[in-house]
PDB file of N, CA and C in Angstrom:
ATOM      1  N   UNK A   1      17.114 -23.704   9.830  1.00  0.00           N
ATOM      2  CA  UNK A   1      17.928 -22.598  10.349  1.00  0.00           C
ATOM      3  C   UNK A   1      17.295 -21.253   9.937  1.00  0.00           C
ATOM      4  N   UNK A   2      17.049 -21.329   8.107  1.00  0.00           N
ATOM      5  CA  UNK A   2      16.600 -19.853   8.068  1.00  0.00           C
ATOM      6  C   UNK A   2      15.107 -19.642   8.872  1.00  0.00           C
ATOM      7  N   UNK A   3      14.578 -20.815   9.393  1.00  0.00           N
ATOM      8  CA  UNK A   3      12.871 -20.557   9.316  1.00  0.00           C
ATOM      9  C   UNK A   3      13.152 -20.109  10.671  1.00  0.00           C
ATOM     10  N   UNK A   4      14.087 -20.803  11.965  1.00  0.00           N
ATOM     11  CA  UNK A   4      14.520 -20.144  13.082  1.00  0.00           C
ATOM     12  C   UNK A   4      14.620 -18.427  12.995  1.00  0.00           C
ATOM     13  N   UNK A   5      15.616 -18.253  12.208  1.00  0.00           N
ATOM     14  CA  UNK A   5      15.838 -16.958  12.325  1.00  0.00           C
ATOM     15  C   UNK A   5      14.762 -15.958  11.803  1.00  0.00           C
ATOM     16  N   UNK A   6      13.468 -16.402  11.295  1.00  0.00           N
ATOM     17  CA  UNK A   6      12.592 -15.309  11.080  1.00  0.00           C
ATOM     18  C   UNK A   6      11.591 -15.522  12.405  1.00  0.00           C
ATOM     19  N   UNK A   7      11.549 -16.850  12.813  1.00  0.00           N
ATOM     20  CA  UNK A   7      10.416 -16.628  13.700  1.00  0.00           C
ATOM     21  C   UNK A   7      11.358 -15.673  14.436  1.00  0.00           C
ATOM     22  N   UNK A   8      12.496 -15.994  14.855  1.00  0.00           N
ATOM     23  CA  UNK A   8      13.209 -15.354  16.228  1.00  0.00           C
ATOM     24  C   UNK A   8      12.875 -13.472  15.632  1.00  0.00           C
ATOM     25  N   UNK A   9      13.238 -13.120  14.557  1.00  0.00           N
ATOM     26  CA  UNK A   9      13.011 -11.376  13.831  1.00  0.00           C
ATOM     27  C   UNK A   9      11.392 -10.902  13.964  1.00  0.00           C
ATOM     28  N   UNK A  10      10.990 -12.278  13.752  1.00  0.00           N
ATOM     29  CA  UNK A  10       9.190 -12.200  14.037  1.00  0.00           C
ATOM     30  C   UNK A  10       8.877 -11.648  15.024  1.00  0.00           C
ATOM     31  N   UNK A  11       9.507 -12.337  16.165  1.00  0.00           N
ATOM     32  CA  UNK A  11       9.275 -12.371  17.470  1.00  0.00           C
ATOM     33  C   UNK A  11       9.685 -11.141  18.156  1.00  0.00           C
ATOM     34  N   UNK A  12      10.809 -10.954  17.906  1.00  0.00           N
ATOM     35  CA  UNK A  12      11.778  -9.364  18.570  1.00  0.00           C
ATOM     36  C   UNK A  12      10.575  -8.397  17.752  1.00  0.00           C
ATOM     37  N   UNK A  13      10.108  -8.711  16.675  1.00  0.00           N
ATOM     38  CA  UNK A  13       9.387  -6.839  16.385  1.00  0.00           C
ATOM     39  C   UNK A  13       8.332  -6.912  16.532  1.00  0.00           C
ATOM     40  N   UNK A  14       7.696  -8.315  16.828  1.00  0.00           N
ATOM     41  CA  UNK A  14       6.390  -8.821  17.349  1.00  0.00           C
ATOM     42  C   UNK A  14       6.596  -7.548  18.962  1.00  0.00           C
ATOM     43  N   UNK A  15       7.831  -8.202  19.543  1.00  0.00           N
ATOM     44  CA  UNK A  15       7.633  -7.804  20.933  1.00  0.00           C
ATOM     45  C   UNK A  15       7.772  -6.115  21.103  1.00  0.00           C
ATOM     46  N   UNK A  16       8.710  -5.893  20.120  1.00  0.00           N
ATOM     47  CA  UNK A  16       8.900  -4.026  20.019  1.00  0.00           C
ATOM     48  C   UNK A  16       7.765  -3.334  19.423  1.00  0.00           C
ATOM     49  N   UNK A  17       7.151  -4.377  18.686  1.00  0.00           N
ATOM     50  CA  UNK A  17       5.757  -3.273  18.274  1.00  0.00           C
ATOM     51  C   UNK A  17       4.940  -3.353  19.074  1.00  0.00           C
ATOM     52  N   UNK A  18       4.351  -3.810  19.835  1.00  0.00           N
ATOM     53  CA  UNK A  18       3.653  -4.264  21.370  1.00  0.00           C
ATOM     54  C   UNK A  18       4.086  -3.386  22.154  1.00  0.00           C
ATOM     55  N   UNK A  19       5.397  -3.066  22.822  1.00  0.00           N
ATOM     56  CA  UNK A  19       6.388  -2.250  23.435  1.00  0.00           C
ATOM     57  C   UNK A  19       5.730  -1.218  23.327  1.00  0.00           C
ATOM     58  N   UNK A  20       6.103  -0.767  21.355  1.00  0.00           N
ATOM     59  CA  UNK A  20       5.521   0.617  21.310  1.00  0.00           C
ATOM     60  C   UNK A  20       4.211   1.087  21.429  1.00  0.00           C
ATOM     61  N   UNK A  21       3.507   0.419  20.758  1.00  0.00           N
ATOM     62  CA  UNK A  21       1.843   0.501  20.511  1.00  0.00           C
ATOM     63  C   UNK A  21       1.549   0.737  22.100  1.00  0.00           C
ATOM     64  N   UNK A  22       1.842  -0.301  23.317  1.00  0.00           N
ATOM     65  CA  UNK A  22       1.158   0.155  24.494  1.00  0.00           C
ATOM     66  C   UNK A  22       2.411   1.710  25.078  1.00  0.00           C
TER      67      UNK A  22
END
């Protein structure tokens, strides 16, 4: 469960820092 919820936090700022950077 906890290892879910970091990939999933991983993933959301994985995708917002990508977002921002481009």
């Amino acid at each position: 469960m906890l290892a879910g919820a970091v990939r999933y936090i991983m993933t959301k700022i994985s995708e917002i820092s990508d977002c921002s950077h481009r």
